[in-house]
C-alpha atoms as a PDB file:
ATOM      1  CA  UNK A   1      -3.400 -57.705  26.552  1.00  0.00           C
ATOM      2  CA  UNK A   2      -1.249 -55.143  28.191  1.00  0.00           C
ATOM      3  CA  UNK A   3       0.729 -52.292  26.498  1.00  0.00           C
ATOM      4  CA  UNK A   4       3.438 -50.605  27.003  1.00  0.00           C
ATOM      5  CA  UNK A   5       4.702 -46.624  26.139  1.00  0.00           C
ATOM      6  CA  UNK A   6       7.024 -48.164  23.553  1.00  0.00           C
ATOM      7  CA  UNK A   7       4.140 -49.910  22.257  1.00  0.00           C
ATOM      8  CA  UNK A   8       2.084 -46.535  21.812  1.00  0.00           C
ATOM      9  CA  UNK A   9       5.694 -45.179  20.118  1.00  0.00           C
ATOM     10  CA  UNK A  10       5.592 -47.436  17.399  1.00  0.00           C
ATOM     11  CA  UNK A  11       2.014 -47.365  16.546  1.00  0.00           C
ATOM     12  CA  UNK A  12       2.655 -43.358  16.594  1.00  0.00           C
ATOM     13  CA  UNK A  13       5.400 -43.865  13.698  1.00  0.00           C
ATOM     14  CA  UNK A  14       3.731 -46.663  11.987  1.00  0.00           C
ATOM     15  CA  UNK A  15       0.339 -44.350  11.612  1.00  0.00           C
ATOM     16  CA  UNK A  16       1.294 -40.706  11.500  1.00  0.00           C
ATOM     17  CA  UNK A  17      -1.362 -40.378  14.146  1.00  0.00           C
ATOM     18  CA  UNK A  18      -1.440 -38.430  17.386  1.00  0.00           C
ATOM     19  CA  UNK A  19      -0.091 -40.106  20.751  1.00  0.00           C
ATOM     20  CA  UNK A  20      -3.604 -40.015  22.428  1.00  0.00           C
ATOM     21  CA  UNK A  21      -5.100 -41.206  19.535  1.00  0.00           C
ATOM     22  CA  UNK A  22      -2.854 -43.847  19.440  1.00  0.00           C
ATOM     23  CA  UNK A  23      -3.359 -44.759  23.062  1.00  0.00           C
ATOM     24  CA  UNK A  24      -7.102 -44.998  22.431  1.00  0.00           C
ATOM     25  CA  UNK A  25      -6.740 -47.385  19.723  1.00  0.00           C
ATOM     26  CA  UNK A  26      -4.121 -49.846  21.845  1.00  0.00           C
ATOM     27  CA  UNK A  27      -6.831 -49.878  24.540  1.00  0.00           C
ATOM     28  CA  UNK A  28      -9.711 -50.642  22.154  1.00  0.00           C
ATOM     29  CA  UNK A  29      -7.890 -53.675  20.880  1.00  0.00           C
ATOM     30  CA  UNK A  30      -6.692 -54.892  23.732  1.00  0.00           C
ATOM     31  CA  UNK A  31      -3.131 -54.432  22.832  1.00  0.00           C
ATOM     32  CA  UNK A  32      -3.631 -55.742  19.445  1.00  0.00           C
ATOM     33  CA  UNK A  33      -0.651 -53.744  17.679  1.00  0.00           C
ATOM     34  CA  UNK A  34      -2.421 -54.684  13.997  1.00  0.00           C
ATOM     35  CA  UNK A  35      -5.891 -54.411  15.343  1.00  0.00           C
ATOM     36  CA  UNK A  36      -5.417 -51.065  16.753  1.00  0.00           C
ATOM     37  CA  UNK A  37      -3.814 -49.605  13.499  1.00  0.00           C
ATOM     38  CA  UNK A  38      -6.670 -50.998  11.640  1.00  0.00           C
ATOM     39  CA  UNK A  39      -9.307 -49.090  13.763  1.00  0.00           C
ATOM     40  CA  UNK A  40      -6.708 -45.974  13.119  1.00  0.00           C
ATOM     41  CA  UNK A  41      -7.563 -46.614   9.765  1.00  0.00           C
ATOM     42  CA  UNK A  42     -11.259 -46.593   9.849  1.00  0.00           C
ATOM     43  CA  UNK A  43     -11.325 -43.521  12.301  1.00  0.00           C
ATOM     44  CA  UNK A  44      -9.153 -41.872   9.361  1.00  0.00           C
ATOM     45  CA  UNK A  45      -7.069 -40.817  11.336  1.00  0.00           C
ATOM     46  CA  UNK A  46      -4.384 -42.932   9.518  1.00  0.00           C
ATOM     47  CA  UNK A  47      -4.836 -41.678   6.366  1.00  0.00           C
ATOM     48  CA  UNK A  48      -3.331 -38.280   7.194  1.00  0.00           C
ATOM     49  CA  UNK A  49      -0.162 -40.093   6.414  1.00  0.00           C
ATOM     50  CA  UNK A  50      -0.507 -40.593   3.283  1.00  0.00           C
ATOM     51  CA  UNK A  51      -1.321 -37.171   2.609  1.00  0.00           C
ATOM     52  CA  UNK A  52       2.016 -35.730   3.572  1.00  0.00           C
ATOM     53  CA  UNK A  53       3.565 -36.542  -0.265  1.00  0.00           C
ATOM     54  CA  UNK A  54       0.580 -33.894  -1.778  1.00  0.00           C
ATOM     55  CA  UNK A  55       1.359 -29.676  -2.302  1.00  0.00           C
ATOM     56  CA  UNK A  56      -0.027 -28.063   0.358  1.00  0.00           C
ATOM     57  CA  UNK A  57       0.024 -24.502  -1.568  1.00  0.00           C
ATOM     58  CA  UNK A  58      -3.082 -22.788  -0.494  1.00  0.00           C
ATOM     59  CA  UNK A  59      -3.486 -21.454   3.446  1.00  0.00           C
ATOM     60  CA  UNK A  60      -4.155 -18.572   5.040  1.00  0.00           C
ATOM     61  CA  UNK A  61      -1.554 -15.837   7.398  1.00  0.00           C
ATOM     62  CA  UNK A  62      -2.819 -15.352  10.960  1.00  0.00           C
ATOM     63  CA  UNK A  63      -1.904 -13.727  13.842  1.00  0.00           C
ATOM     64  CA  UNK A  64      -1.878 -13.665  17.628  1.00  0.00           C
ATOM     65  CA  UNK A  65      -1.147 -10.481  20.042  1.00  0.00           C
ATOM     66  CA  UNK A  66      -0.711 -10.502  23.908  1.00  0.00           C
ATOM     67  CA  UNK A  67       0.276  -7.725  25.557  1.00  0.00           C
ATOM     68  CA  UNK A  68       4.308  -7.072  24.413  1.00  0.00           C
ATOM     69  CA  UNK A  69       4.144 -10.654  22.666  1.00  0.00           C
ATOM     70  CA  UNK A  70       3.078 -10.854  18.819  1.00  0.00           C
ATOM     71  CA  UNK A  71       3.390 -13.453  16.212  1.00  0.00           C
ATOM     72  CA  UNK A  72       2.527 -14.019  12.843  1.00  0.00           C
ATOM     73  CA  UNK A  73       2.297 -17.632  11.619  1.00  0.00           C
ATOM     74  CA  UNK A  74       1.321 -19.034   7.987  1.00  0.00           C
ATOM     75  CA  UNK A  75      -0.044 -22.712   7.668  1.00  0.00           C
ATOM     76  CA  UNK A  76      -0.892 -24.128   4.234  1.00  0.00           C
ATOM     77  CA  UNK A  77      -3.375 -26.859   3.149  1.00  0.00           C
ATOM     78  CA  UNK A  78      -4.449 -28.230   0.025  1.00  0.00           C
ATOM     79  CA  UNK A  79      -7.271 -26.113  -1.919  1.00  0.00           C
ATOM     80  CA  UNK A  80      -8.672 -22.352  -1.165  1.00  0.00           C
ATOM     81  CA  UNK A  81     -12.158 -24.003  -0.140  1.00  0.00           C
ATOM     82  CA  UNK A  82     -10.341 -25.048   3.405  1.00  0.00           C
ATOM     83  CA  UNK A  83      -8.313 -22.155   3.288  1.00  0.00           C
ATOM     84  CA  UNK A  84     -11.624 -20.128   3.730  1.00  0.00           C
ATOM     85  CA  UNK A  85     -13.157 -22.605   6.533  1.00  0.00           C
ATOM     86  CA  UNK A  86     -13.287 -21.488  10.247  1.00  0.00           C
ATOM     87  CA  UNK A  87     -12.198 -24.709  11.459  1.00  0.00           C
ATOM     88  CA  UNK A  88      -9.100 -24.196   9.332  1.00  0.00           C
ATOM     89  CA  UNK A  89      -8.367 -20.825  10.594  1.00  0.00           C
ATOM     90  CA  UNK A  90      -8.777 -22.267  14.042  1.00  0.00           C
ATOM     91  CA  UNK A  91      -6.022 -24.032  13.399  1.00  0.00           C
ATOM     92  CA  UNK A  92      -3.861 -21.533  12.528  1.00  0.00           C
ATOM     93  CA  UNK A  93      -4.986 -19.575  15.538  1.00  0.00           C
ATOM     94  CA  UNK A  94      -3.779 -22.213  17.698  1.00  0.00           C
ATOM     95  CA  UNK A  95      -0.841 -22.290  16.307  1.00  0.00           C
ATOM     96  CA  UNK A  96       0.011 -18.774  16.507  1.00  0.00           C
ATOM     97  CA  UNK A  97      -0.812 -18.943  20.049  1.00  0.00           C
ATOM     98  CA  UNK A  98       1.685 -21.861  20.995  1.00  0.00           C
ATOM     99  CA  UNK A  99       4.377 -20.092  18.977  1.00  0.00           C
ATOM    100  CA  UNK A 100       3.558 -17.010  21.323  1.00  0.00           C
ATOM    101  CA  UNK A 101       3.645 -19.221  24.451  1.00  0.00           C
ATOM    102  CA  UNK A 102       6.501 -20.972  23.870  1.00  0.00           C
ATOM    103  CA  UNK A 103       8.593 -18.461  21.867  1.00  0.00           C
ATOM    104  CA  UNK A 104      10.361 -21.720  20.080  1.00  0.00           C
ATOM    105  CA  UNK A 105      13.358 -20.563  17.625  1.00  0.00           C
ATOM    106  CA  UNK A 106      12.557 -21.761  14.836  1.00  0.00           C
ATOM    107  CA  UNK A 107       9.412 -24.351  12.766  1.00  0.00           C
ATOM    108  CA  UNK A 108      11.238 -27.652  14.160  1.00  0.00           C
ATOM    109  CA  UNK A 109      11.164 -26.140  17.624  1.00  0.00           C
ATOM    110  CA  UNK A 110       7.341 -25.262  17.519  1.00  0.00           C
ATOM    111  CA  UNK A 111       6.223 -28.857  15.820  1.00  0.00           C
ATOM    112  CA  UNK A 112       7.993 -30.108  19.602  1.00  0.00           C
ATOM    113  CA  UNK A 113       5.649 -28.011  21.007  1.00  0.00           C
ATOM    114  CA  UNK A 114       3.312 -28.793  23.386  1.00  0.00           C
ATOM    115  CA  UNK A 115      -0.129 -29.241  22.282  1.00  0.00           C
ATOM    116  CA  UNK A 116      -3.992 -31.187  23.544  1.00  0.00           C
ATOM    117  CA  UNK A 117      -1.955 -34.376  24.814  1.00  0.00           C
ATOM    118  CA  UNK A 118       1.008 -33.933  22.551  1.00  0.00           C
ATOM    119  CA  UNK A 119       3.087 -31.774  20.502  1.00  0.00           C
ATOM    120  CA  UNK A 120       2.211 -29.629  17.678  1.00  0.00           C
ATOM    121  CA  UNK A 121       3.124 -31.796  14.958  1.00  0.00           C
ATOM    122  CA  UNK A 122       0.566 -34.789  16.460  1.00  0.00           C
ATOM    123  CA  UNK A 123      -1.860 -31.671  16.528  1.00  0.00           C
ATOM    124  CA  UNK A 124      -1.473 -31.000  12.856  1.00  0.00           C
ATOM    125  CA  UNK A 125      -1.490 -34.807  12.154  1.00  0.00           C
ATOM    126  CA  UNK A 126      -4.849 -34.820  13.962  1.00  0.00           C
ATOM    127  CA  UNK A 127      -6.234 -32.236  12.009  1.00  0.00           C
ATOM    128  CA  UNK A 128      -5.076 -33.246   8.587  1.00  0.00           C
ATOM    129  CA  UNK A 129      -7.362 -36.146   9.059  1.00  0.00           C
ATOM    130  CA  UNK A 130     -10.140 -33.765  11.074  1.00  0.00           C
ATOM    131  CA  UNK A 131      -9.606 -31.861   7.864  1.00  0.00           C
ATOM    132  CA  UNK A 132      -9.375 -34.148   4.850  1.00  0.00           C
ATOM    133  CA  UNK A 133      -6.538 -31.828   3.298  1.00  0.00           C
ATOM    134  CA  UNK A 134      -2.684 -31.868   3.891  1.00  0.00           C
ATOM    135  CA  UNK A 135      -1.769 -29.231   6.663  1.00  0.00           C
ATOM    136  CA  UNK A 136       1.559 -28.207   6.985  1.00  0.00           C
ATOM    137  CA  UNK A 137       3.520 -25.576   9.463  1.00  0.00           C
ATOM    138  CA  UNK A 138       5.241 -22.638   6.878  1.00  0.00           C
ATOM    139  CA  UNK A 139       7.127 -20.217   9.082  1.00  0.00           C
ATOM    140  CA  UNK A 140       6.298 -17.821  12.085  1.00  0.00           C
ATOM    141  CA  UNK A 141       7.989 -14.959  13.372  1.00  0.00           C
ATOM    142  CA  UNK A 142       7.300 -13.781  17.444  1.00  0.00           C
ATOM    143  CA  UNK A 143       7.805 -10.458  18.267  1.00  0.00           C
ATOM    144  CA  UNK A 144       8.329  -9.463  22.300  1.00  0.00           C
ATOM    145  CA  UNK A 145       8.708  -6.121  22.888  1.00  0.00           C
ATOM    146  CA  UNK A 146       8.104  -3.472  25.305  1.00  0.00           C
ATOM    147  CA  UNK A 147       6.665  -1.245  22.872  1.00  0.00           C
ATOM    148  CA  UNK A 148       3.758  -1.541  20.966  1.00  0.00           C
ATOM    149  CA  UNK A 149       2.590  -4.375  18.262  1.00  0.00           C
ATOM    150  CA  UNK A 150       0.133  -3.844  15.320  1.00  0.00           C
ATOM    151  CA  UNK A 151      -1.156  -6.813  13.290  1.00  0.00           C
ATOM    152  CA  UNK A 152      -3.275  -6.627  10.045  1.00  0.00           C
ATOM    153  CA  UNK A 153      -4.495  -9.474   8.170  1.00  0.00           C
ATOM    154  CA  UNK A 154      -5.725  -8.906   4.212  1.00  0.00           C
ATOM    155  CA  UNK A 155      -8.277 -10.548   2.153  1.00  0.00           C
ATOM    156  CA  UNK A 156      -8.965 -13.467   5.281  1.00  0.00           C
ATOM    157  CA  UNK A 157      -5.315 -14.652   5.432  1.00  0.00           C
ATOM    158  CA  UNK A 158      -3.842 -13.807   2.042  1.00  0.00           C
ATOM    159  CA  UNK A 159      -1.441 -11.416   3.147  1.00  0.00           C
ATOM    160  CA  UNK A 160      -0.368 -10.833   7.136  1.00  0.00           C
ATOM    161  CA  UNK A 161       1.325  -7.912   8.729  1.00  0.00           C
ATOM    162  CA  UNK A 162       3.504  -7.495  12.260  1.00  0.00           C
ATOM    163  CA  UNK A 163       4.822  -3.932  13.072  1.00  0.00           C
ATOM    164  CA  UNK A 164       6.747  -3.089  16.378  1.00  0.00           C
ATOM    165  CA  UNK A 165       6.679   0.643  17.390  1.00  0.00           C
ATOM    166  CA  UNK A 166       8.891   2.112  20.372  1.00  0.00           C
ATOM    167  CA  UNK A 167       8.616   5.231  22.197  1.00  0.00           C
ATOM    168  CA  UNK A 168       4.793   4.986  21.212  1.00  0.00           C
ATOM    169  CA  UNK A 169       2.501   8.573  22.159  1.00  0.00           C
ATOM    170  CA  UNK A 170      -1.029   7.489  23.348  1.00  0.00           C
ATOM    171  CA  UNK A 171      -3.628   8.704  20.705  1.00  0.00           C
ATOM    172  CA  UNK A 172      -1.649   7.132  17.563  1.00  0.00           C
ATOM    173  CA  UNK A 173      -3.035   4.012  17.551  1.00  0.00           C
ATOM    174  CA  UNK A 174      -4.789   4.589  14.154  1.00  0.00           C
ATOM    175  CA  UNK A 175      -1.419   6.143  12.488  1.00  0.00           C
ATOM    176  CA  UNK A 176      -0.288   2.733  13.747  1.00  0.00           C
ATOM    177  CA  UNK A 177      -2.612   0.586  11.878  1.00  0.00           C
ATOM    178  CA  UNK A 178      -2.563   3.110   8.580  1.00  0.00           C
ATOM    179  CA  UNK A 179       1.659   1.550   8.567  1.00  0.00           C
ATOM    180  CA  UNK A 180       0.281  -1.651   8.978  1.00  0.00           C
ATOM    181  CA  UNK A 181      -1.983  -1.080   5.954  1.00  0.00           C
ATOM    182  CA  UNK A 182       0.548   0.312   4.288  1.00  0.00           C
ATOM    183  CA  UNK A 183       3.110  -2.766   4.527  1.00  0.00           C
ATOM    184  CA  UNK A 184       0.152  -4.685   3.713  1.00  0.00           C
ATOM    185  CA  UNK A 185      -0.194  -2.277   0.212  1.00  0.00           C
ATOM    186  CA  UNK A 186       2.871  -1.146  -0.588  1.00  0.00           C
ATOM    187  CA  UNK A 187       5.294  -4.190   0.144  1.00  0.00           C
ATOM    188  CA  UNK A 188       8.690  -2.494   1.645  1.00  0.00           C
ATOM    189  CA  UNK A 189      11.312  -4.920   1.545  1.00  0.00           C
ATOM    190  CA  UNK A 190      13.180  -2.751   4.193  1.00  0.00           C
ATOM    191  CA  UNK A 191      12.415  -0.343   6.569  1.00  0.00           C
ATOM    192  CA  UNK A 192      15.086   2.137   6.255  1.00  0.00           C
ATOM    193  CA  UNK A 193      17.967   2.724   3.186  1.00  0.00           C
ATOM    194  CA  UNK A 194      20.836   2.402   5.514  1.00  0.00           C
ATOM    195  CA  UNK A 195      19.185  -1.588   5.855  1.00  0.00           C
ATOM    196  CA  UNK A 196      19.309  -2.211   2.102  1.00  0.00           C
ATOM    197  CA  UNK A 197      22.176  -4.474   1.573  1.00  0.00           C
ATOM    198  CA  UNK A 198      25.570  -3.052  -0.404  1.00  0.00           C
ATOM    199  CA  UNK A 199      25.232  -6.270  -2.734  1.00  0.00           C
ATOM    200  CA  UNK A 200      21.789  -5.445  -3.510  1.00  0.00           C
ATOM    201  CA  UNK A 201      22.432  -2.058  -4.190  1.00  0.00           C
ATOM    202  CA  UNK A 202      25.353  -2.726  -6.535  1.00  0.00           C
ATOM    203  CA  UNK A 203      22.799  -4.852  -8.049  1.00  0.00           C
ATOM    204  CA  UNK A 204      20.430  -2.551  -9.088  1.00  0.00           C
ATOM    205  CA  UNK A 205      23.266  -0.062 -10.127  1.00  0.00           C
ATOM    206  CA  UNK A 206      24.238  -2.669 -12.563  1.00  0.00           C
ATOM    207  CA  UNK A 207      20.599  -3.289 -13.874  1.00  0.00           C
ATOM    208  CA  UNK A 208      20.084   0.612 -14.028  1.00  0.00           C
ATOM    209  CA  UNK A 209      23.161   0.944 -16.091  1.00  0.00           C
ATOM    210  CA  UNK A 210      22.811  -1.694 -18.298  1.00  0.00           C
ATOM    211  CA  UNK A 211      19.316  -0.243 -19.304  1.00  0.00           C
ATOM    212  CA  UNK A 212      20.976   3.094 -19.817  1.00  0.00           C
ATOM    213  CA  UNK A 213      23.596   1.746 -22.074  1.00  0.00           C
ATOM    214  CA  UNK A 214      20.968  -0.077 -24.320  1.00  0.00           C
ATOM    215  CA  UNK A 215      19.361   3.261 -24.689  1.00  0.00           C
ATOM    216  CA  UNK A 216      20.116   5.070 -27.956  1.00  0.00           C
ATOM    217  CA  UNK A 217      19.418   8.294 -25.959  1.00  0.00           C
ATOM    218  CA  UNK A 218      22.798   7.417 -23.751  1.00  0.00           C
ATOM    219  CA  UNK A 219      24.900   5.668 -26.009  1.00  0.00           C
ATOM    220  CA  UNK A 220      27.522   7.960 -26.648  1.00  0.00           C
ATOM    221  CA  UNK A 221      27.538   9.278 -22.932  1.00  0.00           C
ATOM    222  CA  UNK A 222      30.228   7.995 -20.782  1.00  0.00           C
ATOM    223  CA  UNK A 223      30.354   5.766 -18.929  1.00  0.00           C
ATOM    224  CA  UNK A 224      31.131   7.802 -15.740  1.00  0.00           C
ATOM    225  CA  UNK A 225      28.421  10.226 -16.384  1.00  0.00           C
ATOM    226  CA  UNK A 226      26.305   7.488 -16.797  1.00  0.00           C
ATOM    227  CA  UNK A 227      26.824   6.087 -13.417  1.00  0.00           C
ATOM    228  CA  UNK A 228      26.309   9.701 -12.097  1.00  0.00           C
ATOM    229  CA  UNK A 229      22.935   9.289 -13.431  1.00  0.00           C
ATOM    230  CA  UNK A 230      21.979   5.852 -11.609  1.00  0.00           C
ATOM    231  CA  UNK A 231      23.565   6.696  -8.492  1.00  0.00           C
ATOM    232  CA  UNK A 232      20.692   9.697  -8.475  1.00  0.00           C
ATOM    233  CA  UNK A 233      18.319   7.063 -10.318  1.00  0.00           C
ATOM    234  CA  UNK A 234      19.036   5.023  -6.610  1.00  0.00           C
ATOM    235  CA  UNK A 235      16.241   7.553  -5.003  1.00  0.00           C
ATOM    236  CA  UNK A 236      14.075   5.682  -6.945  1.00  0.00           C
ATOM    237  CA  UNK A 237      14.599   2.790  -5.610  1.00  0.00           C
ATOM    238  CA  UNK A 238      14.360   3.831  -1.785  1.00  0.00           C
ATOM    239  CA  UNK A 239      11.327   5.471  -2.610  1.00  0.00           C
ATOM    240  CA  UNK A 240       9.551   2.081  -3.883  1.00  0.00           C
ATOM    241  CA  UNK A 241      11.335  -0.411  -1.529  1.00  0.00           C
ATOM    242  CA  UNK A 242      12.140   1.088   1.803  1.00  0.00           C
ATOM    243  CA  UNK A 243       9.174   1.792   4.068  1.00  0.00           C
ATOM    244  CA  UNK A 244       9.815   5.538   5.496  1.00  0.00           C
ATOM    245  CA  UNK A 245      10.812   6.921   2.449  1.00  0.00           C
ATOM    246  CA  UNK A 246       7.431   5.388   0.779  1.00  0.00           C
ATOM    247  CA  UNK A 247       4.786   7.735  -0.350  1.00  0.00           C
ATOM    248  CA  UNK A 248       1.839   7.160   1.474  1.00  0.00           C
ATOM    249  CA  UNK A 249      -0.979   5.437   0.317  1.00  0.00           C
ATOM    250  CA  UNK A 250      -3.536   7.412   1.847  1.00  0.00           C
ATOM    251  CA  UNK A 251      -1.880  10.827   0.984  1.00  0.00           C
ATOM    252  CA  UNK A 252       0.879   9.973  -1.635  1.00  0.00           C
ATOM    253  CA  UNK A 253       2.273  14.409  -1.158  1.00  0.00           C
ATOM    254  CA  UNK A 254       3.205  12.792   2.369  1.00  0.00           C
ATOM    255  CA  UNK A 255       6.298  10.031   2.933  1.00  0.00           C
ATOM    256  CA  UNK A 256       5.085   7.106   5.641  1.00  0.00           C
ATOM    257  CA  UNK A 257       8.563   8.937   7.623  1.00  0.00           C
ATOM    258  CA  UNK A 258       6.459  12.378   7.909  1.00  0.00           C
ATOM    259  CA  UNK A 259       3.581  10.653   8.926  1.00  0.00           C
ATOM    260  CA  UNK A 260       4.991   8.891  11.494  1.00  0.00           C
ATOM    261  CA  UNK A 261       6.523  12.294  12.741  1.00  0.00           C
ATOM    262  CA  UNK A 262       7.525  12.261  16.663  1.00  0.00           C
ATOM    263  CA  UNK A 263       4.127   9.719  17.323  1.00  0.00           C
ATOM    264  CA  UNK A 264       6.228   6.490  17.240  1.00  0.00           C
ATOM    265  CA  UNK A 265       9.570   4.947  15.893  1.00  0.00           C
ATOM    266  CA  UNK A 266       8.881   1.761  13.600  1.00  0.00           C
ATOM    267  CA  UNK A 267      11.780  -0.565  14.951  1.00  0.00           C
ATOM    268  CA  UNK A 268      11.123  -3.767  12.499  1.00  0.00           C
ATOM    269  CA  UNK A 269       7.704  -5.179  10.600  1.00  0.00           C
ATOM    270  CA  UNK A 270       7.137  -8.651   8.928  1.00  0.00           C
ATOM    271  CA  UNK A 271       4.965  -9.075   5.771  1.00  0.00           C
ATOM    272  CA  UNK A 272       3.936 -12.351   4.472  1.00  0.00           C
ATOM    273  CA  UNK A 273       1.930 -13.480   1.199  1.00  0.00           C
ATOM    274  CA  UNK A 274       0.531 -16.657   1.388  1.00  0.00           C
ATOM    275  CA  UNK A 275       2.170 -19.185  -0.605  1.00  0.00           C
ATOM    276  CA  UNK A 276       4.784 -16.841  -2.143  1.00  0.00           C
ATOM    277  CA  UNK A 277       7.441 -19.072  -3.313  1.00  0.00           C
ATOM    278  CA  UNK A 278       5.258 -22.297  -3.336  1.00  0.00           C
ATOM    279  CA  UNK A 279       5.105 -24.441  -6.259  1.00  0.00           C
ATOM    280  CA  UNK A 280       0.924 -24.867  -6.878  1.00  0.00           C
ATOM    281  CA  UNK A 281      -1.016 -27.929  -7.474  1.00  0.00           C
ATOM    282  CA  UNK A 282      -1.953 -28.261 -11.329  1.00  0.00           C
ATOM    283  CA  UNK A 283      -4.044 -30.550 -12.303  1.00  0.00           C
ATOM    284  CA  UNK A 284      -7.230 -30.205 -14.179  1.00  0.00           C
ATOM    285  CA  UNK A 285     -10.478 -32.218 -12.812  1.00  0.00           C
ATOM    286  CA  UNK A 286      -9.892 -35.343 -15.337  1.00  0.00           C
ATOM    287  CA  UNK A 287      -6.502 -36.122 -13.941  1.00  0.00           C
ATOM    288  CA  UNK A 288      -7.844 -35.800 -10.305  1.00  0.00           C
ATOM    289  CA  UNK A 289     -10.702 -38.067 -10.860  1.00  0.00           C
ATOM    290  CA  UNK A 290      -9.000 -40.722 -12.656  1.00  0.00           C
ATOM    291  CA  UNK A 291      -6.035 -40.970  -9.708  1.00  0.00           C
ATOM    292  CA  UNK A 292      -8.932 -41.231  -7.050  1.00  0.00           C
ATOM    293  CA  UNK A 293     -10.137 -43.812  -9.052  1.00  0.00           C
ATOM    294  CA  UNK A 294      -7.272 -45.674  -9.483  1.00  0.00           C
ATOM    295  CA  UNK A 295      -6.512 -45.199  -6.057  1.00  0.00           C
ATOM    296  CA  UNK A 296      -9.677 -46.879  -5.142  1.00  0.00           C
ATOM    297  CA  UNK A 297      -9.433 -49.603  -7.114  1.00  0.00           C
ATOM    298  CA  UNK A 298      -5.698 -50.477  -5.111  1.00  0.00           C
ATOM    299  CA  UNK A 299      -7.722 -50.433  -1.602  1.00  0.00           C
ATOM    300  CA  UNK A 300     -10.033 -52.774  -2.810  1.00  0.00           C
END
């Protein structure tokens, strides 16, 4: 029985599973639209499907460089034993190197992606099964630049770093990877002061002064002096938050902005933490065990 590319369309939405894969099965049964998503089934390849409902909080941050091209990518699966396996990090590899290849704007662009036959959301269906875990794309960023690009990856994926230097001097590659290390440490949320944003600012003014007022030691100060006191209080802040005013972590007499010095000008960085912001599986064993049972039971 002959098939058509419509045919291999709907078995691809009915499954979850990857065009080629899908193609395969249509020419093992002959056609046979039910036939061929039953062998999908017993290739597992199927099942990825029904994994896409379960947290995918664990992962790992990886990262891909080429010349003026870098990117750093996080994917997330189910449990930190995958996290931890090569073939997982393969994936993520992959990934990273599509996203620099194709330079797609944003997560929806790089699952369109072309990838082994298909795109790069059949690629993660694929694996999911290869893998036995929920896989899911997080976020990326690409950098392109005509500078220079230092990556750093922590603890096997757990935290990532992307730093772009212009106007780079030869012979500073290893101040370059000491900022890396120290994004990776520290955790700037900006890289400068003037980048902090006014809300955010007036933000921690307000926090500052509140904490002041609750003081004993201030409470018959006034309220203009006070203020007087966070504004300088605000140095503080810089210090902890913005990268070049940071002391630095291998020499904390030294800011990361004399470091630098004349070697390089940091124009942006990325840091991410795996799974910061994702809600985490929690279950204990019991609970586990008894759904897998139960869900065994409703197969048979």
């Amino acid at each position: 029985m002959a098939f058509t590319a419509k045919d291999v369309m709907a078995l691809r939405e009915k499954s979850g599973a990857g065009m080629l894969d899908c193609k395969k099965a249509l020419t093992d049964a002959d056609g046979d639209m039910e036939k061929a998503a039953e062998l999908l089934r017993e290739r597992g390849i199927a099942k990825a499907v029904k994994k896409e409902s379960r947290i995918a909080a664990e992962g790992a941050v990886g990262t891909y460089v080429n010349g003026g091209t870098g990117v750093l990518v996080e994917v997330n699966c189910e449990s930190d034993f995958v996290s931890k396996g090569d073939k997982f990090h393969g994936i993520v590899d992959s990934i990273a190197k599509i996203a620099a290849e194709n330079n797609p704007a944003d997560v929806e662009a790089l699952l369109a992606c072309p990838a082994e036959g298909g795109t790069v959301k059949d690629y993660i269906t694929n694996m999911t099964a290869v893998i036995g875990e929920k896989i899911s794309l997080r976020r990326f960023t690409v950098y392109k630049t005509e500078g220079k690009i230092e990556t750093y990856i922590h603890m096997g994926g757990k935290v990532g770093v992307m730093v772009e230097a212009v106007n780079f001097t030869e012979g500073s590659e290893e101040t370059l990877h000491d900022i890396a290390l120290q994004i990776a440490a520290a955790r700037p949320s900006y890289l400068t002061a003037e980048e902090v944003p006014a809300e955010v600012i007036e933000k921690e003014k307000e926090i500052m002064l509140v904490q002041m007022q609750n003081d004993e030691k201030n409470a018959k100060k006034p309220k203009e002096i006070l203020e007087k006191i966070v504004a300088g209080k605000m140095g503080k802040y810089y210090s902890e938050n913005c990268l070049l005013k940071q002391a630095f972590v291998k020499d904390d007499s030294l800011t990361v902005e004399q470091v630098v010095g004349k070697k390089f000008a940091i124009a942006k960085f990325v840091r991410y933490e795996m799974g910061e912001g994702l809600e985490k599986k929690s279950e204990d064993l019991s609970e586990e065990v008894a759904k897998q049972v139960a869900a065994m039971k409703g197969e048979n």
